[in-house]
C-alpha atoms as a PDB file:
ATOM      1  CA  UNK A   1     -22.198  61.607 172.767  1.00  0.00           C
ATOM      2  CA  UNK A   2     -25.170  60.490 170.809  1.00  0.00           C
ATOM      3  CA  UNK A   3     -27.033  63.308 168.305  1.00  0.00           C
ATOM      4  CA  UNK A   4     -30.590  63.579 170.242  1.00  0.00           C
ATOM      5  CA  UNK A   5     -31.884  66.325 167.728  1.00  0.00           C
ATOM      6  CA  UNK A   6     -31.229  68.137 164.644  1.00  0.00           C
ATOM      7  CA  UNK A   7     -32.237  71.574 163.295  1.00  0.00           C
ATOM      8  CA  UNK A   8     -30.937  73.235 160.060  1.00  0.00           C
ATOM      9  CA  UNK A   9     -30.842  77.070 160.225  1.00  0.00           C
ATOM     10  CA  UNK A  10     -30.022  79.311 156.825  1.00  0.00           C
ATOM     11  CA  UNK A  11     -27.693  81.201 158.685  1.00  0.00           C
ATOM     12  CA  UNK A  12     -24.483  81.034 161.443  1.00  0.00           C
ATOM     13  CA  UNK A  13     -26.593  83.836 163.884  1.00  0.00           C
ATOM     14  CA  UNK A  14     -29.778  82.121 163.388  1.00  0.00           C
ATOM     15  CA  UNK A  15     -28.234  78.500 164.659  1.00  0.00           C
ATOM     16  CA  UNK A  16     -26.273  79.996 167.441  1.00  0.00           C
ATOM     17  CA  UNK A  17     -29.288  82.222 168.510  1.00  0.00           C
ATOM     18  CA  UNK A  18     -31.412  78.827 168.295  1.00  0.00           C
ATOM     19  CA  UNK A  19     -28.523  76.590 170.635  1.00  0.00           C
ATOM     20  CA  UNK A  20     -28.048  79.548 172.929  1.00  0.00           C
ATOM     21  CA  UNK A  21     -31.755  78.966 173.765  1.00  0.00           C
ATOM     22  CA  UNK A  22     -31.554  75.111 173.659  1.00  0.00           C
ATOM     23  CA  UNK A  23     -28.998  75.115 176.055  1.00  0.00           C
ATOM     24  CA  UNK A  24     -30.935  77.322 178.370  1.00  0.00           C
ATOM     25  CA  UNK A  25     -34.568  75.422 178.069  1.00  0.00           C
ATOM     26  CA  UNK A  26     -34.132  72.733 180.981  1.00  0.00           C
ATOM     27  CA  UNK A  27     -38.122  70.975 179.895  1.00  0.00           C
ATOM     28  CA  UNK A  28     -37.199  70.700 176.363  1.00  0.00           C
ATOM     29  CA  UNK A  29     -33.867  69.302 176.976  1.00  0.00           C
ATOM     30  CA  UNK A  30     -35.625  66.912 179.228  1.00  0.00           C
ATOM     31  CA  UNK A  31     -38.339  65.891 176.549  1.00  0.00           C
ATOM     32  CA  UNK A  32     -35.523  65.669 173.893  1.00  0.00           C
ATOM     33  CA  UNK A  33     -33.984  63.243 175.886  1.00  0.00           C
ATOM     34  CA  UNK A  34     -36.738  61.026 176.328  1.00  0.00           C
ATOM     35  CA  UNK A  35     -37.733  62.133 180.321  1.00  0.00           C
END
């Protein structure tokens, strides 16, 4: 695996609320990635 981005979050609910969307954003994922 290599780290692609990195976010800091004050709290444990905001950083899962923040991956759970992430995961689910397909163009951003895409971008992130460098396609």
């Amino acid at each position: 695996w290599d780290l692609v981005y990195v976010e800091r979050f004050r709290t444990f609910g905001q950083a899962m609320s923040r991956e759970w969307h992430l995961k689910r954003d397909r163009k951003l994922r895409k971008m992130l990635a460098g396609g």
